[in-house]
C-alpha atoms as a PDB file:
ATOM      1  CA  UNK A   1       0.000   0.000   0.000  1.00  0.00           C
ATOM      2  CA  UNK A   2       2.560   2.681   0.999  1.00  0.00           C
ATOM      3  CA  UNK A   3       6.525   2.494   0.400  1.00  0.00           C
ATOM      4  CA  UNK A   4       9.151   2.131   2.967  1.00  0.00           C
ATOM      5  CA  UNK A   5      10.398   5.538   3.986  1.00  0.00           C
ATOM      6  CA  UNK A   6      14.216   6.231   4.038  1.00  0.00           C
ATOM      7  CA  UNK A   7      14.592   5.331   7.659  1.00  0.00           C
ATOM      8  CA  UNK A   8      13.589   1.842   7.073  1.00  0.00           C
ATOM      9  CA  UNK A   9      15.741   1.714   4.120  1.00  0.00           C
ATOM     10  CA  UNK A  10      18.647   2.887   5.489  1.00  0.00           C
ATOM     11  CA  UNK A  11      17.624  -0.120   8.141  1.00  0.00           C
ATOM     12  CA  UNK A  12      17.655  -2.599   5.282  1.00  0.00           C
ATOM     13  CA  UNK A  13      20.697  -1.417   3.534  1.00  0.00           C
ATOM     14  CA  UNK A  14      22.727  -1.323   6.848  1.00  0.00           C
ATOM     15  CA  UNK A  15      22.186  -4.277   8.356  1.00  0.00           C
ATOM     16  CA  UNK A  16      20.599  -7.401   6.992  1.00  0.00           C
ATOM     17  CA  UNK A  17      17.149  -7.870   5.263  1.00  0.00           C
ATOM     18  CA  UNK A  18      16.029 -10.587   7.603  1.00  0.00           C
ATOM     19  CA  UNK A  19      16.891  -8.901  10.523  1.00  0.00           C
ATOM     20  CA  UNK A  20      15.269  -5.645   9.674  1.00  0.00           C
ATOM     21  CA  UNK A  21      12.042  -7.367   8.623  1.00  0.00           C
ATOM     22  CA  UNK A  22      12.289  -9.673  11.909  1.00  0.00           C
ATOM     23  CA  UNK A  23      12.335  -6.287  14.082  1.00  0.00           C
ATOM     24  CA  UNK A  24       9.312  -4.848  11.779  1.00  0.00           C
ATOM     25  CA  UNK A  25       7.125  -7.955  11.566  1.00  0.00           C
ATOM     26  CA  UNK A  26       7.746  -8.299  16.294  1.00  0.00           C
ATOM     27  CA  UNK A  27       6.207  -4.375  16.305  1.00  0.00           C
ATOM     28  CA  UNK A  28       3.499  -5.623  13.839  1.00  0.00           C
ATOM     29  CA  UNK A  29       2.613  -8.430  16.106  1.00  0.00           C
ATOM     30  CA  UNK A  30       2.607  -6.416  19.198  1.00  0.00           C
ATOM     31  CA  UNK A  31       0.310  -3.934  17.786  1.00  0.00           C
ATOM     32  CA  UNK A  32      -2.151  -6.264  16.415  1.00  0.00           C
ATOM     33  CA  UNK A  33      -1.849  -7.788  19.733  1.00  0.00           C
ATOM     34  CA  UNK A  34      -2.053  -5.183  22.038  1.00  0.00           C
ATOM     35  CA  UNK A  35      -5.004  -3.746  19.816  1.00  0.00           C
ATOM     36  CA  UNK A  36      -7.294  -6.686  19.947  1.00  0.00           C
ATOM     37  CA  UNK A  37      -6.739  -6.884  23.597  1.00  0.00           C
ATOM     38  CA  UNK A  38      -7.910  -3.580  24.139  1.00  0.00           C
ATOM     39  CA  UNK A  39     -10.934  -4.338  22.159  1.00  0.00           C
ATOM     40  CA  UNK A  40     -11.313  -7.584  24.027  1.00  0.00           C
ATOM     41  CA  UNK A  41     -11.141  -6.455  27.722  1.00  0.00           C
ATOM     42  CA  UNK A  42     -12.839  -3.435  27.513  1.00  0.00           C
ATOM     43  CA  UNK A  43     -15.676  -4.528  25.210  1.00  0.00           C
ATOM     44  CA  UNK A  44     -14.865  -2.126  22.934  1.00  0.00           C
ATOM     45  CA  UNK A  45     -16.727  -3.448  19.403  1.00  0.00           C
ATOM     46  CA  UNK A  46     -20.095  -4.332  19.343  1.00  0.00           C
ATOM     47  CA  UNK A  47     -21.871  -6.660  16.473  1.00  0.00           C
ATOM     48  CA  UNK A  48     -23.500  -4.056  14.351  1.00  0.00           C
ATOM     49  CA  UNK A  49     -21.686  -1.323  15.118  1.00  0.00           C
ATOM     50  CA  UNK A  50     -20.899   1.368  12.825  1.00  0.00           C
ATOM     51  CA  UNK A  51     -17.702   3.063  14.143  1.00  0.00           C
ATOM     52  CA  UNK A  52     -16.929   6.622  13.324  1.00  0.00           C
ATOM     53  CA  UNK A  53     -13.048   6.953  13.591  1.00  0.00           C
ATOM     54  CA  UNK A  54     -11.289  10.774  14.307  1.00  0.00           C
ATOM     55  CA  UNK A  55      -9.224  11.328  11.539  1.00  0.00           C
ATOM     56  CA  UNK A  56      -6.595  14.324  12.119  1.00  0.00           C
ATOM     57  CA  UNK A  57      -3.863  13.127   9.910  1.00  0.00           C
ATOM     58  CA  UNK A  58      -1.336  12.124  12.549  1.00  0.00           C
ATOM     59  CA  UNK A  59       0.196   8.638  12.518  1.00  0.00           C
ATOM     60  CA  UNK A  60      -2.007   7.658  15.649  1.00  0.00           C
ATOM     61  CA  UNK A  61      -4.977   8.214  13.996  1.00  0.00           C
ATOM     62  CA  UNK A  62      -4.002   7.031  10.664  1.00  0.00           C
ATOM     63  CA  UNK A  63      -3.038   3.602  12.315  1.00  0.00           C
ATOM     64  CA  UNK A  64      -6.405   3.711  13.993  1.00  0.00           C
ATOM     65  CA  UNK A  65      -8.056   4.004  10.606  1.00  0.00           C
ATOM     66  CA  UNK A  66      -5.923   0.768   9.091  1.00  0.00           C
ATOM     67  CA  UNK A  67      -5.933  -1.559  12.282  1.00  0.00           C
ATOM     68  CA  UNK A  68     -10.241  -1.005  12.762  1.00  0.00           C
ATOM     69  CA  UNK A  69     -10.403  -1.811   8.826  1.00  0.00           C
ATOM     70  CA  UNK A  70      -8.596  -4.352   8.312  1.00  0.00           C
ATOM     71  CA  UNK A  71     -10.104  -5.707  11.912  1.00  0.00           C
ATOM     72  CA  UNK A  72     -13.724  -4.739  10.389  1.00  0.00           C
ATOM     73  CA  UNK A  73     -12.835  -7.964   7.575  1.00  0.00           C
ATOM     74  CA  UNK A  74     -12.934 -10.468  10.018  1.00  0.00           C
ATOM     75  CA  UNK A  75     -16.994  -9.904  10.686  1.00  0.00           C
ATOM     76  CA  UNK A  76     -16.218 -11.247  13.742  1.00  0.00           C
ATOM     77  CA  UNK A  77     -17.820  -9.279  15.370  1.00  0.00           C
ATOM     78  CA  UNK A  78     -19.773  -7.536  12.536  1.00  0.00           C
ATOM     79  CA  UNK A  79     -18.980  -3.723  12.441  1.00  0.00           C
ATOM     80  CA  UNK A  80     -18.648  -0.760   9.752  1.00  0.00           C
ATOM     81  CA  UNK A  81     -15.815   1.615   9.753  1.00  0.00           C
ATOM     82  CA  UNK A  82     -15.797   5.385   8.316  1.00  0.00           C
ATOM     83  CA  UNK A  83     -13.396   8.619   9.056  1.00  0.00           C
ATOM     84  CA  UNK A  84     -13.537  12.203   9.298  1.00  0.00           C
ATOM     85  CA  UNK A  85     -11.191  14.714   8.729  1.00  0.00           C
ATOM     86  CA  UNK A  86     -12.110  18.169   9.967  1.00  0.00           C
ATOM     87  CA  UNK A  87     -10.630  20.930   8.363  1.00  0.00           C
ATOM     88  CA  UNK A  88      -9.984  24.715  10.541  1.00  0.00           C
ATOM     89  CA  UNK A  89     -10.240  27.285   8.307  1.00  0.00           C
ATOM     90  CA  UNK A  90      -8.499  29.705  10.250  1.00  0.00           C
ATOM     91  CA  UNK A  91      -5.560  27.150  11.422  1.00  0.00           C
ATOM     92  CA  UNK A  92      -2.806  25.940   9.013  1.00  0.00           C
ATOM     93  CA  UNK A  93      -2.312  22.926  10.650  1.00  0.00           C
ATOM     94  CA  UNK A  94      -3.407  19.884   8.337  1.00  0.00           C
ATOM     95  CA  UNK A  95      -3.135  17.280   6.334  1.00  0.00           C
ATOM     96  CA  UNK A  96      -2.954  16.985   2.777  1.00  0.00           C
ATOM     97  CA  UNK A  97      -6.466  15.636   2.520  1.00  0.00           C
ATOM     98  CA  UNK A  98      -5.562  13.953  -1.364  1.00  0.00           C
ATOM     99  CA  UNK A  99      -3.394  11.601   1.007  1.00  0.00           C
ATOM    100  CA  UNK A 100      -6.233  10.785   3.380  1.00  0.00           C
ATOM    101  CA  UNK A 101      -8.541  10.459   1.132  1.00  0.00           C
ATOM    102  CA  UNK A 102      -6.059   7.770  -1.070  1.00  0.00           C
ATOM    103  CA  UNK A 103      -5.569   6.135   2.539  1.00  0.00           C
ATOM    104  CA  UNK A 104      -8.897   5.476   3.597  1.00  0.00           C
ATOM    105  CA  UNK A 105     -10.113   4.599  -0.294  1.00  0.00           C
ATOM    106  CA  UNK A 106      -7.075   1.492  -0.529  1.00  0.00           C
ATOM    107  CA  UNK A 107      -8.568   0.548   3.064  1.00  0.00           C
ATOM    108  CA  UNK A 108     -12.262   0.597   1.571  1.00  0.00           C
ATOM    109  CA  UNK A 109     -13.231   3.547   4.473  1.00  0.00           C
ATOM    110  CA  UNK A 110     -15.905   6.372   3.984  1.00  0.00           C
ATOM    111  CA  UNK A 111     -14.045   9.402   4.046  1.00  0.00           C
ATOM    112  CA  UNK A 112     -16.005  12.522   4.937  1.00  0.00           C
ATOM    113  CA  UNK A 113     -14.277  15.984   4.916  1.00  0.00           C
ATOM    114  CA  UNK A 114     -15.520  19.006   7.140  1.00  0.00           C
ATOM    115  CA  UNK A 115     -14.781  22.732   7.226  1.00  0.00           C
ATOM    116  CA  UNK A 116     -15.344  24.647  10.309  1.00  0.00           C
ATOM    117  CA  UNK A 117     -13.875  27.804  12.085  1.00  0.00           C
ATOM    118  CA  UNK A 118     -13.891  30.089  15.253  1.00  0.00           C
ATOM    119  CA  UNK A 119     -13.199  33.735  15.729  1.00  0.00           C
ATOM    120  CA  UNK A 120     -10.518  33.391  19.420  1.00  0.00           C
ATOM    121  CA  UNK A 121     -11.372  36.878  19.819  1.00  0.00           C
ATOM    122  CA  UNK A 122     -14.378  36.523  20.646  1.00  0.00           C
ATOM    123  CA  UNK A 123     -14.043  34.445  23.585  1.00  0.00           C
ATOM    124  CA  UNK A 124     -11.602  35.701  26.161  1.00  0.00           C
ATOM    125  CA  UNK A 125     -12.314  33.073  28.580  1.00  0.00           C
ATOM    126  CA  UNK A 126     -10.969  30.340  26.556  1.00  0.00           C
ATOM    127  CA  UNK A 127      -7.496  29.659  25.064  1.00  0.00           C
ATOM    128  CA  UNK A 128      -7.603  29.229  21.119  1.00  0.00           C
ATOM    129  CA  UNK A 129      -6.022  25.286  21.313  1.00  0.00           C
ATOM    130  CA  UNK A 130      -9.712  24.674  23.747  1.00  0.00           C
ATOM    131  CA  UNK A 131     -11.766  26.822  20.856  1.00  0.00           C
ATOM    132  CA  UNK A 132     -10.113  24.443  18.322  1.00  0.00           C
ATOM    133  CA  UNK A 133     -10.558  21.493  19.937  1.00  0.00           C
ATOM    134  CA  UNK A 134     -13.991  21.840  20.905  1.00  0.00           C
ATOM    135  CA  UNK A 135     -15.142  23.375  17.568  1.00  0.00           C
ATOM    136  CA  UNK A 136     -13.669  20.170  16.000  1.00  0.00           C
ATOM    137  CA  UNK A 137     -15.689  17.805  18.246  1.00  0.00           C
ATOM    138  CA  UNK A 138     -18.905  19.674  17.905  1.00  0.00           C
ATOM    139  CA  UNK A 139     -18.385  18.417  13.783  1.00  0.00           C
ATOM    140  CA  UNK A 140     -17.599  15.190  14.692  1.00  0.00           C
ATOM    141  CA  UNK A 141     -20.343  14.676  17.120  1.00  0.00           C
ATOM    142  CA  UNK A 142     -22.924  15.927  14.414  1.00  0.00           C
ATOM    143  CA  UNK A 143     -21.669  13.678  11.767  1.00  0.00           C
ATOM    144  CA  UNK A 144     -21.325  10.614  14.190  1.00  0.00           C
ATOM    145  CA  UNK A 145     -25.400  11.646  14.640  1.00  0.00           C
ATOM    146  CA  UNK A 146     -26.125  11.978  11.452  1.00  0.00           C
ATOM    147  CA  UNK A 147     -24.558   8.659  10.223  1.00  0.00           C
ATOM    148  CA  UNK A 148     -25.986   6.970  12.861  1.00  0.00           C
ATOM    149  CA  UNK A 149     -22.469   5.657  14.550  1.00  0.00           C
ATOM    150  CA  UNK A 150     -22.820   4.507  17.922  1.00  0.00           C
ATOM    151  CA  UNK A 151     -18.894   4.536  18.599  1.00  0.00           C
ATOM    152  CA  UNK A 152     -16.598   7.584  18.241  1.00  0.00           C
ATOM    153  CA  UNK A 153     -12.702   6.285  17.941  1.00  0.00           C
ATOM    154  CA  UNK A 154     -10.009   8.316  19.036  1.00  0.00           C
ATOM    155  CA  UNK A 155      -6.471   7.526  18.582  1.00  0.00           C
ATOM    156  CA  UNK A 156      -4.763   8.006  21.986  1.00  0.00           C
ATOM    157  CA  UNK A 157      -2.417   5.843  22.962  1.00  0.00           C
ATOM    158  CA  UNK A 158      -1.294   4.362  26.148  1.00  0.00           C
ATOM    159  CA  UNK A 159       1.137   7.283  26.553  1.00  0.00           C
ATOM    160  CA  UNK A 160      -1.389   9.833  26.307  1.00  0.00           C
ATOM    161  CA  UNK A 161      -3.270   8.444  29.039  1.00  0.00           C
ATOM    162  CA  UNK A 162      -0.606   7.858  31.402  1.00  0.00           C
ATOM    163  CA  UNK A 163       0.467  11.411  30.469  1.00  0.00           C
ATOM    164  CA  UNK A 164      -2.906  13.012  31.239  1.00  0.00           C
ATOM    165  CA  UNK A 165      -3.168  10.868  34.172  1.00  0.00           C
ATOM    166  CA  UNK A 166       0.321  12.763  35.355  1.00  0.00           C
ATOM    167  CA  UNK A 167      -0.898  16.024  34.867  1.00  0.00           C
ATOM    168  CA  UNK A 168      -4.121  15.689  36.436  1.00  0.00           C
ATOM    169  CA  UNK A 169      -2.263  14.633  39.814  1.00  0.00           C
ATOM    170  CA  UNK A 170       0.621  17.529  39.593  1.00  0.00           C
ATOM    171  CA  UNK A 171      -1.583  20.169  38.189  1.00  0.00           C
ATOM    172  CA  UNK A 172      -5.033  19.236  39.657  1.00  0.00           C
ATOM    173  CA  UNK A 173      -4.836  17.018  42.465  1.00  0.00           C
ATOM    174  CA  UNK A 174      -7.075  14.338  40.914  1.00  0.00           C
ATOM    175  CA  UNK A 175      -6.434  10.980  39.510  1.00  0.00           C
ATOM    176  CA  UNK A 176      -8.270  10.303  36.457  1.00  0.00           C
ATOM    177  CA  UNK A 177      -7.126  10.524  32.447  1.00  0.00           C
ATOM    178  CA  UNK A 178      -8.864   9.532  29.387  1.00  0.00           C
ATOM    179  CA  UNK A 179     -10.880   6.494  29.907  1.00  0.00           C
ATOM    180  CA  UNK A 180     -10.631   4.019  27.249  1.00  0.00           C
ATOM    181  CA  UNK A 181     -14.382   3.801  26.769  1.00  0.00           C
ATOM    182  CA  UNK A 182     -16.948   6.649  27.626  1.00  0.00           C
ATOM    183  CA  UNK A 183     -20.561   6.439  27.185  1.00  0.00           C
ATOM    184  CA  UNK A 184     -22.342  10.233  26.082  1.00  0.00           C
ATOM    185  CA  UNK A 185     -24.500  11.134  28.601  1.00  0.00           C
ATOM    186  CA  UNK A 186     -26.743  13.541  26.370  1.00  0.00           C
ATOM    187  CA  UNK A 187     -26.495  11.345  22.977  1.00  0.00           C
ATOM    188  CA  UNK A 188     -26.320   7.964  21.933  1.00  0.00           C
ATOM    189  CA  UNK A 189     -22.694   7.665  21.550  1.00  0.00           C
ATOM    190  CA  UNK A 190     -19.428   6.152  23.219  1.00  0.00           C
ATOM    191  CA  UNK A 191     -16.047   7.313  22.863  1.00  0.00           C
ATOM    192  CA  UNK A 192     -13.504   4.585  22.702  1.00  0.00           C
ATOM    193  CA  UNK A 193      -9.867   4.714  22.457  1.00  0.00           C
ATOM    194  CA  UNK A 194      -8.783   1.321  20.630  1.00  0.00           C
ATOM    195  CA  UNK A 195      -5.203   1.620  20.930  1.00  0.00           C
ATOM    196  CA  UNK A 196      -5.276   2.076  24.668  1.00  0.00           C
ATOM    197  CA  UNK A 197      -2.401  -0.601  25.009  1.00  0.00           C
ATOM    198  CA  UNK A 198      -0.411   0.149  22.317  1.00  0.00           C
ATOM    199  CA  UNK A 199       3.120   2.382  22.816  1.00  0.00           C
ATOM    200  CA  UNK A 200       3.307   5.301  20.948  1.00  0.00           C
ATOM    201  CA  UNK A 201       7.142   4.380  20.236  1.00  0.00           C
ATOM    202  CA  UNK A 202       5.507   1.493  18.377  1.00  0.00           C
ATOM    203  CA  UNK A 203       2.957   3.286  16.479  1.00  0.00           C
ATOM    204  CA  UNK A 204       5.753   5.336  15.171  1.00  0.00           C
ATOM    205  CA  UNK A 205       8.154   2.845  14.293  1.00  0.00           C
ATOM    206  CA  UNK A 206       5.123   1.250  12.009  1.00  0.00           C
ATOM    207  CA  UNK A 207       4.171   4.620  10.761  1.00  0.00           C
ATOM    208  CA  UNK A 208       8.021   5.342   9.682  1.00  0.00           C
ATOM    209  CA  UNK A 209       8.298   1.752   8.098  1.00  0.00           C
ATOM    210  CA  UNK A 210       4.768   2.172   6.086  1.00  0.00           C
ATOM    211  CA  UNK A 211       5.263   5.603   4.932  1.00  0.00           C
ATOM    212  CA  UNK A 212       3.219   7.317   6.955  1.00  0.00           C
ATOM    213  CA  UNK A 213       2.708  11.423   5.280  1.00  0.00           C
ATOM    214  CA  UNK A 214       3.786  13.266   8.009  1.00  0.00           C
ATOM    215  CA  UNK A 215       1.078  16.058   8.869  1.00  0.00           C
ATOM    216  CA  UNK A 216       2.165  20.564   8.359  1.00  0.00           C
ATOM    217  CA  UNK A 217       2.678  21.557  11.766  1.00  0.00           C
ATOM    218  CA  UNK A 218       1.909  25.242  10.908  1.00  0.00           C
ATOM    219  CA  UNK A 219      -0.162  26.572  14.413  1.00  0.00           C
ATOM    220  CA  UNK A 220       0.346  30.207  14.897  1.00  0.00           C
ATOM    221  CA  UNK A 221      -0.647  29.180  18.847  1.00  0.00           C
ATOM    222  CA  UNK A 222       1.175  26.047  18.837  1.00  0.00           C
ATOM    223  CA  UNK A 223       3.867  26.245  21.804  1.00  0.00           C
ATOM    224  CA  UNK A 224       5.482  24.307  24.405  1.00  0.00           C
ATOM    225  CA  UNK A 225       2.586  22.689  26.663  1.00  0.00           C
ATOM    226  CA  UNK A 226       2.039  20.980  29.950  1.00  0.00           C
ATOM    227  CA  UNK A 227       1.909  17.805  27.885  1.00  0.00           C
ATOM    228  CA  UNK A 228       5.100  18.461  26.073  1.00  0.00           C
ATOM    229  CA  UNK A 229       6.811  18.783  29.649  1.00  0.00           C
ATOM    230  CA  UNK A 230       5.021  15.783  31.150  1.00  0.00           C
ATOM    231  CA  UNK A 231       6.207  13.722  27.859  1.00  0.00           C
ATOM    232  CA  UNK A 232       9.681  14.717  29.427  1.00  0.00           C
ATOM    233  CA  UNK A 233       9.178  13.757  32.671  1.00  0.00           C
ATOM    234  CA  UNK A 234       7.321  10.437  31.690  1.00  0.00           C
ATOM    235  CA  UNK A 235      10.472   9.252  30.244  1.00  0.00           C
ATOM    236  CA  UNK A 236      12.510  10.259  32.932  1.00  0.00           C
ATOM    237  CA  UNK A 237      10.624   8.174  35.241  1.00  0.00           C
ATOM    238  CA  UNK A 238      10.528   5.466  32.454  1.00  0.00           C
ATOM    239  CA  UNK A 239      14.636   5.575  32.960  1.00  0.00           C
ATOM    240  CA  UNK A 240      14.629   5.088  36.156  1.00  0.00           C
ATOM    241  CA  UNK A 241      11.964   2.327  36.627  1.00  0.00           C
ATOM    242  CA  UNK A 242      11.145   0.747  32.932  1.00  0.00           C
ATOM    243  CA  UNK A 243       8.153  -0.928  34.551  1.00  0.00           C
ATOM    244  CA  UNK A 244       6.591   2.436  35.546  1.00  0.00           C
ATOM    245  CA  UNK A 245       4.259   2.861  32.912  1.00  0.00           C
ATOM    246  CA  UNK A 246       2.322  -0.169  34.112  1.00  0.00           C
ATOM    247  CA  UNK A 247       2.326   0.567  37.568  1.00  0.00           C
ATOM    248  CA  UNK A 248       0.785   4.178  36.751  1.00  0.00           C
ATOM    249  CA  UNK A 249      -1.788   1.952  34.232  1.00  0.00           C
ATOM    250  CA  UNK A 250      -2.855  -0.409  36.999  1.00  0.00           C
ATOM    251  CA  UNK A 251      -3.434   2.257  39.622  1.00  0.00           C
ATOM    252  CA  UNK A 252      -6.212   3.762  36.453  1.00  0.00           C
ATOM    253  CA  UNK A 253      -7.553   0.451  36.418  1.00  0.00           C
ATOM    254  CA  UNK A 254      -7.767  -0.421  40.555  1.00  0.00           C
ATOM    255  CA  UNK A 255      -9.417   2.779  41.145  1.00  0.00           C
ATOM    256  CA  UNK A 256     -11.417   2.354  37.918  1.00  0.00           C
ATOM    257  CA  UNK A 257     -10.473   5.230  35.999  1.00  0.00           C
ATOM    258  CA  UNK A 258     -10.301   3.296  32.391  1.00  0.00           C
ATOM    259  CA  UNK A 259     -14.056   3.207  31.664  1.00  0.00           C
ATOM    260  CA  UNK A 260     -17.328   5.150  32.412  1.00  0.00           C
ATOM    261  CA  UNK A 261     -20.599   4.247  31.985  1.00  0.00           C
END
């Protein structure tokens, strides 16, 4: 579907052909593994469903799109898969939407393209990256009504939870993150996060080996964040104690902070 990009390559030409397809074809198997297990434990794919899958262009959500279709074959369960891309007309930071739309087409997933936009100054109680965000949502929510979907899939990762779990304790004095299945309480719809278990370091080794298009990072608001520093101090931790991220992901799941009903 997509050619090796020069990383890989250089991979292949430096070392030998077995072993870089050996190292390839483990991550493969980890993914597919870790993403069927998410689906699995947290009941995350009903029969019948018709899953509505975030599309922003980034190699999370672009895996997302590939591992539900190609899962969506088996018919075991029975499910439909289609995308959306939502386009900010005032914010330069997208994908080339030829590529997504060639994506989802070789996967055999409805592609629908929105255009929406906010005016920051007109809200001075909100930051611009909140305005974004939530005018995004707002589009997908209406389409995910209007096609009748049941299931909203976002592409966070295990990282991003652990990371939002960090920041709510430091910056909030909660513990809570992203829970890998949420159920709407004013509309018919759940928000699940299939790749739940899967590392983003992972994710981007399989993006980098497929070919992945990188997304145009152009954000006029874009800056260093809270996340960005917690990413940091994530791995720090990680260095000191490898096994940390799973002691931080089975302190979500004790207290039950992976699903809401």
């Amino acid at each position: 579907m997509r050619q090796h990009s020069s990383v890989w390559w250089l991979l292949y030409t430096s070392s030998s052909w077995s072993s870089a397809m050996g190292e390839l074809q483990k991550i493969e198997r980890r993914l597919d593994q870790r993403f069927k297990k998410a689906l699995r434990d947290f009941h995350l794919i009903d029969e019948g469903d018709h899953v509505l899958v975030a599309l922003s262009g980034g190699k999370d959500s672009l895996f997302l799109v590939e591992a539900l279709a190609r899962r969506s074959r088996i018919k075991v369960p029975a499910f439909r898969v289609s995308a959306v891309h939502v386009r900010m007309e005032n914010i330069p930071y997208e994908s080339d939407t030829s590529y997504l739309e060639t994506f989802c087409e070789q996967l055999q997933v409805p592609l629908h393209i929105l255009t929406t936009s906010f005016d920051a100054s007109r809200d001075h109680r909100h930051t611009p990256c909140f305005l974004c965000s939530w005018n995004r949502r707002k589009q997908i929510f209406n389409l995910a009504q209007e096609l009748n979907c049941g299931k909203i899939a976002l592409g966070h990762h295990q990282d991003d939870i652990i990371q939002t779990a960090m920041m709510n304790l430091v910056y909030e004095g909660r513990f809570s993150s992203m829970p890998v299945s949420l159920a709407m309480k004013k509309m018919p719809v759940t928000i699940i996060r299939p790749l739940a278990l899967c590392h983003e370091t992972d994710i981007k080794a399989y993006a980098e080996a497929h070919g992945y298009q990188k997304q145009k990072k152009l954000c006029p608001y874009e800056r260093e964040t809270q996340r960005h520093q917690m990413r940091e101090v994530c791995q720090s931790i990680e260095a000191i104690n490898p096994e940390a991220r799973y002691s931080i992901w089975h302190a979500l799941e004790r207290e039950g902070k992976l699903e809401e009903s």
